[in-house]
C-alpha atoms as a PDB file:
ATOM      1  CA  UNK A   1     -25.953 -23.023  -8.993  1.00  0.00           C
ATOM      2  CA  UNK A   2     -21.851 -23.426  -8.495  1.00  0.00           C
ATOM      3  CA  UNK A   3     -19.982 -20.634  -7.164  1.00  0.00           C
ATOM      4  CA  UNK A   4     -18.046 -19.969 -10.608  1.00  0.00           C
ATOM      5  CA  UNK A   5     -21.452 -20.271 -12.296  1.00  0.00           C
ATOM      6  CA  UNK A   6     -22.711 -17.447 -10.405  1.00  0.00           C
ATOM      7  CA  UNK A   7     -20.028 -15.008 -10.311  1.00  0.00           C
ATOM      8  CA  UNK A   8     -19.988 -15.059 -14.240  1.00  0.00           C
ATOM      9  CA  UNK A   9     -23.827 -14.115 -14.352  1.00  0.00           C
ATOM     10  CA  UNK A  10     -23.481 -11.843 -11.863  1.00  0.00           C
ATOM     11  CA  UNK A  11     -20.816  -9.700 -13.388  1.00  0.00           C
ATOM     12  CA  UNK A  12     -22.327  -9.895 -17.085  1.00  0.00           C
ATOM     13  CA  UNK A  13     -25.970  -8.656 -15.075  1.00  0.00           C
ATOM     14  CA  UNK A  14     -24.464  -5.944 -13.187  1.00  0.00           C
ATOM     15  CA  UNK A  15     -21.328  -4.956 -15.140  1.00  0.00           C
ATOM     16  CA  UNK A  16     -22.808  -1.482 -16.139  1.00  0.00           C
ATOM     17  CA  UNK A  17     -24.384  -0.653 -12.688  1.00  0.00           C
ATOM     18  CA  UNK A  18     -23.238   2.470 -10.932  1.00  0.00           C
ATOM     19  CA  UNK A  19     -20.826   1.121  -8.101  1.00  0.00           C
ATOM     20  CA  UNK A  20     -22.630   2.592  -5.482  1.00  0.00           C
ATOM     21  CA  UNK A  21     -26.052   0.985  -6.413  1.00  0.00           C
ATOM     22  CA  UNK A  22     -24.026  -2.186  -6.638  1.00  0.00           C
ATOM     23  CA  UNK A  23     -22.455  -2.126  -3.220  1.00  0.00           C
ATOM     24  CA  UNK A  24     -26.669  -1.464  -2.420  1.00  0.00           C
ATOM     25  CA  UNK A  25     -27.346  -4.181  -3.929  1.00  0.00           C
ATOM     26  CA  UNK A  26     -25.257  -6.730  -2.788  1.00  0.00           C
ATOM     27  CA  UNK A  27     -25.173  -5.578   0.897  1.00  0.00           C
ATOM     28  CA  UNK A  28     -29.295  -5.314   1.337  1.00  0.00           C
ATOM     29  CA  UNK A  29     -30.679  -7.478  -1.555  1.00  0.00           C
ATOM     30  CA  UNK A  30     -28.074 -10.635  -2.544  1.00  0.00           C
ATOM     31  CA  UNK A  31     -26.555 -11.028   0.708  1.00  0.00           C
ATOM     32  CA  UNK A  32     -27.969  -9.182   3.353  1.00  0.00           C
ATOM     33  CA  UNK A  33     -26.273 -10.231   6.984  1.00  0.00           C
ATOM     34  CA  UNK A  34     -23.973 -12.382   4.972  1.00  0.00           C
ATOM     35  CA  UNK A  35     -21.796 -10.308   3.743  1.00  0.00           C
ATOM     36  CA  UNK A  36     -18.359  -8.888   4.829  1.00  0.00           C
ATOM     37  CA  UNK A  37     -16.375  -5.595   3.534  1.00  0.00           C
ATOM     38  CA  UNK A  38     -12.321  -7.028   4.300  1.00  0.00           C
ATOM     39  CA  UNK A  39     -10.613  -3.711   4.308  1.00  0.00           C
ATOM     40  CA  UNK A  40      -6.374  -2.974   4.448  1.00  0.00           C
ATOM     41  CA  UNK A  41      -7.153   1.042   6.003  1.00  0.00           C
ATOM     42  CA  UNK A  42      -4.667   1.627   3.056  1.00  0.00           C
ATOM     43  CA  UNK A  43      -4.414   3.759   0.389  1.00  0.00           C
ATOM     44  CA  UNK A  44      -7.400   3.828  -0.806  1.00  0.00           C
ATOM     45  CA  UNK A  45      -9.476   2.624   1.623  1.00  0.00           C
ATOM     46  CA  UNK A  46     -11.293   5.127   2.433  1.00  0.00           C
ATOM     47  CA  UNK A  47     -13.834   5.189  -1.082  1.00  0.00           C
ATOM     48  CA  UNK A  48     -15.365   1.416   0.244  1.00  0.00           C
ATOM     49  CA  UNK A  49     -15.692   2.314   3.707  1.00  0.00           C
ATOM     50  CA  UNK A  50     -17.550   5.622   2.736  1.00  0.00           C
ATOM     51  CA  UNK A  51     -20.117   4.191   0.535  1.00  0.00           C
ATOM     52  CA  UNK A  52     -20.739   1.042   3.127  1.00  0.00           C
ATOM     53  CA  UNK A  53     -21.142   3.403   5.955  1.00  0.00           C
ATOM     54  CA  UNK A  54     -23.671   5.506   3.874  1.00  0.00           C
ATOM     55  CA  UNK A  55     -25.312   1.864   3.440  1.00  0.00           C
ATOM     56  CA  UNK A  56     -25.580   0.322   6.461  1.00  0.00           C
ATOM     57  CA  UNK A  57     -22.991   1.446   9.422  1.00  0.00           C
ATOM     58  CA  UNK A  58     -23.181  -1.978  10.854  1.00  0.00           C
ATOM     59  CA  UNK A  59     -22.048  -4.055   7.921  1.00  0.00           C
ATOM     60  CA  UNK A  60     -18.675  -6.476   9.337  1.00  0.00           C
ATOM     61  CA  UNK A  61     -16.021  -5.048   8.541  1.00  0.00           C
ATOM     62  CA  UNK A  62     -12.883  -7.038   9.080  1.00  0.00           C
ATOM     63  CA  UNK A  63      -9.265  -5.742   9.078  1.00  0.00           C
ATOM     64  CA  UNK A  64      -6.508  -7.733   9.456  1.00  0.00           C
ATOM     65  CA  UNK A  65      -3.761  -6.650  12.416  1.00  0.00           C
ATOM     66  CA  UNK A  66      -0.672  -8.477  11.256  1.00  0.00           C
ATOM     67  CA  UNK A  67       1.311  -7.166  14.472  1.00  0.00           C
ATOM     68  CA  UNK A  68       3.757  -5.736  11.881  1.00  0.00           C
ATOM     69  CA  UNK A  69       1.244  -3.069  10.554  1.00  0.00           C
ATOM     70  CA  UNK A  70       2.469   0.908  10.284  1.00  0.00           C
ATOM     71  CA  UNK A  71       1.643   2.859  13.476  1.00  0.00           C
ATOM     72  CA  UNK A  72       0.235   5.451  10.469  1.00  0.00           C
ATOM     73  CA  UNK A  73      -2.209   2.569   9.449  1.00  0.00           C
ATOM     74  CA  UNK A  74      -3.588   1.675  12.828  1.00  0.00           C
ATOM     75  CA  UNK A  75      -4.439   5.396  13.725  1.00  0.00           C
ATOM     76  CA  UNK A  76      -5.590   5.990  10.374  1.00  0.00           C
ATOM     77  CA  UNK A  77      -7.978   2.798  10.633  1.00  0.00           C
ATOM     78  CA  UNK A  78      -9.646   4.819  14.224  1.00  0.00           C
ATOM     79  CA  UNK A  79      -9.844   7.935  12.367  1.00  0.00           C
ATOM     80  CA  UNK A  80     -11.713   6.785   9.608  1.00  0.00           C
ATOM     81  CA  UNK A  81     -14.362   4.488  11.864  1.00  0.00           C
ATOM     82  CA  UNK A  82     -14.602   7.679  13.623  1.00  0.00           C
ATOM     83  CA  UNK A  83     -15.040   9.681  10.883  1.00  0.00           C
ATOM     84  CA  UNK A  84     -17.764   7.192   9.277  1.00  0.00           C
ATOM     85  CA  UNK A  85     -19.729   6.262  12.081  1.00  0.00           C
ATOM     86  CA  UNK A  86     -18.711   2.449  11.073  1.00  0.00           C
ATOM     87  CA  UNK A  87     -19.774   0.269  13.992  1.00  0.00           C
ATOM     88  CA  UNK A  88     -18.836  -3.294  13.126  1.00  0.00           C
ATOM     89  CA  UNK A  89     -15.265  -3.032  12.377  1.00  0.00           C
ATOM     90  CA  UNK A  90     -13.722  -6.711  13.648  1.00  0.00           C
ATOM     91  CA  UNK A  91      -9.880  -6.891  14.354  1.00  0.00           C
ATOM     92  CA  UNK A  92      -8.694 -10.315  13.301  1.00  0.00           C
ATOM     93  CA  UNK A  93      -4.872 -11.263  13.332  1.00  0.00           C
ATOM     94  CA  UNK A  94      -2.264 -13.796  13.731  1.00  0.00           C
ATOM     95  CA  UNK A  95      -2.782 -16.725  16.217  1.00  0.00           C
ATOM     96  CA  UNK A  96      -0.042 -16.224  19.057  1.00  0.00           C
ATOM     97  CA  UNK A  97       1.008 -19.824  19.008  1.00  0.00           C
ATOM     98  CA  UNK A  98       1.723 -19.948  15.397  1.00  0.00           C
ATOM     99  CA  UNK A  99       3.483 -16.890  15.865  1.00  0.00           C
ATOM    100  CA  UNK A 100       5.437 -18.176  18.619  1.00  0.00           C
ATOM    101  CA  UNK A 101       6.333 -21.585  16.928  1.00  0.00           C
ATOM    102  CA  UNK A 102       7.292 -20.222  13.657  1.00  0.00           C
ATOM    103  CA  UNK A 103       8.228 -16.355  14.227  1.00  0.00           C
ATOM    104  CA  UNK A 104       9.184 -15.757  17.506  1.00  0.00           C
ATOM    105  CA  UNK A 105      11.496 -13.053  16.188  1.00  0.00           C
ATOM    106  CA  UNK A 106       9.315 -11.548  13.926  1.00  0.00           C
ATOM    107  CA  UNK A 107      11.465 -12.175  11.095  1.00  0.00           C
ATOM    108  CA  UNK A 108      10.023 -14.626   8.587  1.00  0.00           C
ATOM    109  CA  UNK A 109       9.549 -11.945   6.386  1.00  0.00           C
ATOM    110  CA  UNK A 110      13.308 -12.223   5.212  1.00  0.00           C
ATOM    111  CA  UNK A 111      13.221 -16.031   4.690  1.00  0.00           C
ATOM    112  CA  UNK A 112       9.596 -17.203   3.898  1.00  0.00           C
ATOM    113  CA  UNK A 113       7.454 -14.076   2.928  1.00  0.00           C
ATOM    114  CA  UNK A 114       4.884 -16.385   1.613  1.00  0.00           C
ATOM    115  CA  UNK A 115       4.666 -18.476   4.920  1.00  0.00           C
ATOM    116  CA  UNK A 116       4.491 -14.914   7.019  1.00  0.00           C
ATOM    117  CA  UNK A 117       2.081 -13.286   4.962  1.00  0.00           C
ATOM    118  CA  UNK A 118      -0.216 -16.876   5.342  1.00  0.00           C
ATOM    119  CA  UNK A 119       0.113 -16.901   8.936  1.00  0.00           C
ATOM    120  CA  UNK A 120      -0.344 -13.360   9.622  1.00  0.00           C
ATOM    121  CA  UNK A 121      -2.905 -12.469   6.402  1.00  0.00           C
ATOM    122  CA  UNK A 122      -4.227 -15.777   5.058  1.00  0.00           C
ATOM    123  CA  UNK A 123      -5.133 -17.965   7.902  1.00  0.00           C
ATOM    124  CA  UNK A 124      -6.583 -15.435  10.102  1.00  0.00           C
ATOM    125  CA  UNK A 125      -9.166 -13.838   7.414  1.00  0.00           C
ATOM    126  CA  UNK A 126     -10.027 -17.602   6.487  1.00  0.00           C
ATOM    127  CA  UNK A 127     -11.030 -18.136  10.268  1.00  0.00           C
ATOM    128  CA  UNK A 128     -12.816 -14.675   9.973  1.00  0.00           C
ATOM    129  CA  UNK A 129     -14.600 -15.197   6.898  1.00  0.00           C
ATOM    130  CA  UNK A 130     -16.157 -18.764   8.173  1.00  0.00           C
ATOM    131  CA  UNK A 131     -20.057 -17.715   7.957  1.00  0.00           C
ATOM    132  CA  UNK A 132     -20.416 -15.236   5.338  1.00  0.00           C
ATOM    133  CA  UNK A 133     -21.273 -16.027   1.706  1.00  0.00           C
ATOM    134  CA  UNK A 134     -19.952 -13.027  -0.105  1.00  0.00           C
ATOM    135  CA  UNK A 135     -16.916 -10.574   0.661  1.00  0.00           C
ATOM    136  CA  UNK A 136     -15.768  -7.283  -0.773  1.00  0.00           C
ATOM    137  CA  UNK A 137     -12.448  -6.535  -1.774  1.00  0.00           C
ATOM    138  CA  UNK A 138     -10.733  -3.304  -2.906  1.00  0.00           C
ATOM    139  CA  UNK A 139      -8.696  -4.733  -5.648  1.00  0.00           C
ATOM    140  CA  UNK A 140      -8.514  -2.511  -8.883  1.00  0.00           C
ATOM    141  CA  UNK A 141      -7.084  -3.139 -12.431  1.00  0.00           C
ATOM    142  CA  UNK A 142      -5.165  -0.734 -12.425  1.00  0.00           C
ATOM    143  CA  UNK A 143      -2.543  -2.174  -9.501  1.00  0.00           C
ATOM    144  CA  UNK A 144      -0.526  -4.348 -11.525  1.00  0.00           C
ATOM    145  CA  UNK A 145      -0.258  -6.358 -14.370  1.00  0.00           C
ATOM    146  CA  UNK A 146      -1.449 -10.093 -11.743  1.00  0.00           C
ATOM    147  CA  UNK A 147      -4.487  -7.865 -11.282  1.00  0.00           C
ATOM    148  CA  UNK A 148      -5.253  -6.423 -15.065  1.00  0.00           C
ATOM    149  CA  UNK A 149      -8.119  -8.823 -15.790  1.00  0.00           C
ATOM    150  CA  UNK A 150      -9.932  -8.252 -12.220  1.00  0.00           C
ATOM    151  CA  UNK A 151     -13.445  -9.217 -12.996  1.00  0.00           C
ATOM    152  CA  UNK A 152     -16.346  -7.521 -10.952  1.00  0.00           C
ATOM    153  CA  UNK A 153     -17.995 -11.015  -9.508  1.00  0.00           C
ATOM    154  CA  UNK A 154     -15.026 -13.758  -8.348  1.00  0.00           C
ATOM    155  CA  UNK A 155     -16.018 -17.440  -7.157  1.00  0.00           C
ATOM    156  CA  UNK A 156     -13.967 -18.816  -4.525  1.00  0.00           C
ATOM    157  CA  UNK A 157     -14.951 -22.265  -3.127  1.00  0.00           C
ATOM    158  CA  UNK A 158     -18.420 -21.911  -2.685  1.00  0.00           C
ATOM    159  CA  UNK A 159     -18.187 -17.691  -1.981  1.00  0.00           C
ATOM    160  CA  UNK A 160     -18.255 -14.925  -3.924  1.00  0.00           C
ATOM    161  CA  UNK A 161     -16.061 -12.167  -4.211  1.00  0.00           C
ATOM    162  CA  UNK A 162     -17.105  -8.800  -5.504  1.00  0.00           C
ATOM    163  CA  UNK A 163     -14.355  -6.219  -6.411  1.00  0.00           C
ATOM    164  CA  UNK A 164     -16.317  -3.325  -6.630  1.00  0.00           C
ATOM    165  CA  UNK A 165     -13.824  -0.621  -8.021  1.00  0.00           C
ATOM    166  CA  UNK A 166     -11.743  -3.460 -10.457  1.00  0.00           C
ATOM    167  CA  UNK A 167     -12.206  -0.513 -13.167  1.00  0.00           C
ATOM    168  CA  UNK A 168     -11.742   2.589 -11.108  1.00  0.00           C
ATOM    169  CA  UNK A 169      -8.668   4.409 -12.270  1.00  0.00           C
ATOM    170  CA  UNK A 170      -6.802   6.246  -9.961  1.00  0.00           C
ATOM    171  CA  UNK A 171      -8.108   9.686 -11.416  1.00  0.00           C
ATOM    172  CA  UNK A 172     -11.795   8.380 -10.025  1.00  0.00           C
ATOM    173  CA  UNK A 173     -10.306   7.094  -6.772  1.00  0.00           C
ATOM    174  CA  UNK A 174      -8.964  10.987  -6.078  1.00  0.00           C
ATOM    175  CA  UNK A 175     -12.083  12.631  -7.179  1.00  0.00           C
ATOM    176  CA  UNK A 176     -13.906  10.364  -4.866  1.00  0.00           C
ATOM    177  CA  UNK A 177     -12.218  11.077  -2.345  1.00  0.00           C
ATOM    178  CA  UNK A 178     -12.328  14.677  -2.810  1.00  0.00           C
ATOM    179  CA  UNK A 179     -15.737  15.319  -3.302  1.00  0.00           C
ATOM    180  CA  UNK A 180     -16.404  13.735  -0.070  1.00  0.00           C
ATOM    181  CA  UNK A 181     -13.266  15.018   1.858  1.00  0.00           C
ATOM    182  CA  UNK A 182     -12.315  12.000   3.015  1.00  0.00           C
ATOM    183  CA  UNK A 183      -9.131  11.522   5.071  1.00  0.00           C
ATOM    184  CA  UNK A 184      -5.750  10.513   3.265  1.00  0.00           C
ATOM    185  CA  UNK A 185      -3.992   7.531   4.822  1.00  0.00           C
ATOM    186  CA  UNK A 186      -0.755   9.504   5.914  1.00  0.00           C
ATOM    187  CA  UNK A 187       1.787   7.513   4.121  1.00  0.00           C
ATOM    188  CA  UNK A 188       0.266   8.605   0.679  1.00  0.00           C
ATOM    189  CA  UNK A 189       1.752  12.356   1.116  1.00  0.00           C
ATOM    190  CA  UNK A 190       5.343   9.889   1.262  1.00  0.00           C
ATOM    191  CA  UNK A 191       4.587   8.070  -1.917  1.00  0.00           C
ATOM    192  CA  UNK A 192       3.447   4.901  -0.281  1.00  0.00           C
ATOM    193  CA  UNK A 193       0.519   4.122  -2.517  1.00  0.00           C
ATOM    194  CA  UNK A 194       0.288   0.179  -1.803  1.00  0.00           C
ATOM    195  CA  UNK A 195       0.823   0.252   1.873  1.00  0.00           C
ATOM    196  CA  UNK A 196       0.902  -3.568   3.915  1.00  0.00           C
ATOM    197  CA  UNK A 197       3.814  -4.379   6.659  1.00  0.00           C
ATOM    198  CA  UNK A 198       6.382  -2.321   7.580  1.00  0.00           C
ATOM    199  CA  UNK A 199       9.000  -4.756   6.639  1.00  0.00           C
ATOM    200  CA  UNK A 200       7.687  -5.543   3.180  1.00  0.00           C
ATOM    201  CA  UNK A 201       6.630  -2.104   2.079  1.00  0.00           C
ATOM    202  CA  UNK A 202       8.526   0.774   0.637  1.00  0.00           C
ATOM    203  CA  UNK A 203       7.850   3.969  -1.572  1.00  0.00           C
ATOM    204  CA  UNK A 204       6.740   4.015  -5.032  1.00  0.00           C
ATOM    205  CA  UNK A 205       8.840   5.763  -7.116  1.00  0.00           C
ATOM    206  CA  UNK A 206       8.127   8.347 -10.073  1.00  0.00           C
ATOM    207  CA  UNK A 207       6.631   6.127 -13.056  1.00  0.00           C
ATOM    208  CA  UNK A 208       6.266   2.586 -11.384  1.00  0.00           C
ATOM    209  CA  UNK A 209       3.076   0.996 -10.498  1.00  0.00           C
ATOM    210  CA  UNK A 210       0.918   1.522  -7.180  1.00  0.00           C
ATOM    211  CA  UNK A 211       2.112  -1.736  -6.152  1.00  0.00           C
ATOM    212  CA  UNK A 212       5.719  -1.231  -6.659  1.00  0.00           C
ATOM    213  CA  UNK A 213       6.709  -0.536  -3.219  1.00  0.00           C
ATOM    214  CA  UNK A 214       6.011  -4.000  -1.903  1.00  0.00           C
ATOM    215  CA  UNK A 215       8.219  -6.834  -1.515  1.00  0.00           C
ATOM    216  CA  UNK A 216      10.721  -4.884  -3.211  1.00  0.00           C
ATOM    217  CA  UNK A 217      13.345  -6.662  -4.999  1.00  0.00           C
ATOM    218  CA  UNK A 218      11.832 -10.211  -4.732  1.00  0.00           C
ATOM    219  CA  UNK A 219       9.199 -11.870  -7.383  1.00  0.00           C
ATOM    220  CA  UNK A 220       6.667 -12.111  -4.780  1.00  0.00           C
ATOM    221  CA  UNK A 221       3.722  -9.426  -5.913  1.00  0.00           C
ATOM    222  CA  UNK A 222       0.813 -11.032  -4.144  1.00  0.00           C
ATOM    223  CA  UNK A 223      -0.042 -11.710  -0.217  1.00  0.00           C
ATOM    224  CA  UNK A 224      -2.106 -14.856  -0.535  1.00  0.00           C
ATOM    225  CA  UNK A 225      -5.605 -13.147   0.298  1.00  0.00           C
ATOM    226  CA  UNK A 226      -6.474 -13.683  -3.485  1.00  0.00           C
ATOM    227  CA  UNK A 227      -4.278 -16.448  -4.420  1.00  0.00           C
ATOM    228  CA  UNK A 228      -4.482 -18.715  -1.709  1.00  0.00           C
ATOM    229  CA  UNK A 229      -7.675 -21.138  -1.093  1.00  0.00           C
ATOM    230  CA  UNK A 230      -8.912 -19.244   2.058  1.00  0.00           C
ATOM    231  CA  UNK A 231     -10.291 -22.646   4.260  1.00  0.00           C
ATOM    232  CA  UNK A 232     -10.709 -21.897   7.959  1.00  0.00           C
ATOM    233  CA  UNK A 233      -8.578 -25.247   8.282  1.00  0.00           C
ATOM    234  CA  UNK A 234      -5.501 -24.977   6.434  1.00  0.00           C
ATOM    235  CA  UNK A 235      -2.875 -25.492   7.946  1.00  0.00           C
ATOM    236  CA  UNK A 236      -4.012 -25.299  11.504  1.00  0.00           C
END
């Protein structure tokens, strides 16, 4: 069966399931020890770590260190492995000679954002990824208007992505993480509600969307991670 073949059956058989029966089922039963969760230790991070750690504590989870991350991220990322027992958490990043060749200065944010976020973000989950069948992303509808049509079940070369919360609305995201007193990432209490690199992130302001705050003042809305064919190869 192709890749787009099955992503379209499996989001018209499982639309209606209860998200955390579906994160059951795909971890244990469609793709057990082949699938990864790829989490940001943002915003909203916390609701997909919980339920995978009630799951199975030792599913891979990768986060990507893009050297320019908020110190508030990176402390936020131990508490919550702490806090979840998680015991597979893999650290993937930039590759120091690309770095070194193309950003010594750690500026290319100011004149290629699309080439830094693909060398830091793009590149280094495609390497990561290499082995599993299926990954889990965070992404939700209500983010923006690129992401207003997230379906449940993506295809993407021959892997499937699953978007668990794609129609979660922010109202659900709180109560989750409410009823299970989860820790806040600390930039939330400062309005950062999308929160990526330091240079390419910035508050949200009163009536704008979650995603607002990032790459502010450009067109750019998008990293790569879901708009970029994520090969192991490219470019390297």
């Amino acid at each position: 069966m192709a890749a787009n073949d099955s992503a379209a059956r499996l989001g018209a058989k499982f639309a209606g399931m209860d998200t955390r029966e579906l994160m059951r089922l795909v971890i244990e039963d469609l793709f057990p020890g082949r699938i990864a969760l790829v989490s940001s230790f943002g915003a909203d991070s916390a609701v997909l770590l919980h339920m995978v750690a009630e799951i199975d504590k030792t599913t891979p989870v990768l986060f990507i260190d893009t050297r320019v991350l908020f110190a508030e991220t990176l402390a936020y990322r131990d508490e919550l492995v702490a806090h979840l027992g998680l015991s597979n958490v893999i650290t993937v990043g930039p590759k120091p000679a690309l770095l070194a060749a193309e950003d010594p200065e750690n500026f290319l944010w100011a004149s290629n954002p699309d080439r830094c976020c693909e060398i830091r973000k793009v590149l280094p989950l495609a390497e990561a990824l290499e082995g599993f069948d299926a990954w889990i992303s965070g992404r939700k509808r209500f983010q923006g208007h690129t992401r207003g049509t997230l379906a449940l079940f993506e295809s993407e070369g021959g892997r499937i992505k699953i978007n668990p919360l794609a129609h979660w609305p922010p109202i659900k995201i709180r109560d989750y993480l409410d009823a299970f007193g989860l820790p806040r990432h600390p930039l939330v209490a400062k309005n950062y509600f999308s929160i990526g690199c330091i240079p390419c992130t910035s508050p949200v302001r009163p009536g704008e969307d979650p995603r607002a705050g990032r790459w502010r003042g450009s067109s750019k809305v998008e990293c790569g991670l879901h708009t970029l064919p994520l090969y192991a190869g490219l470019d390297i």
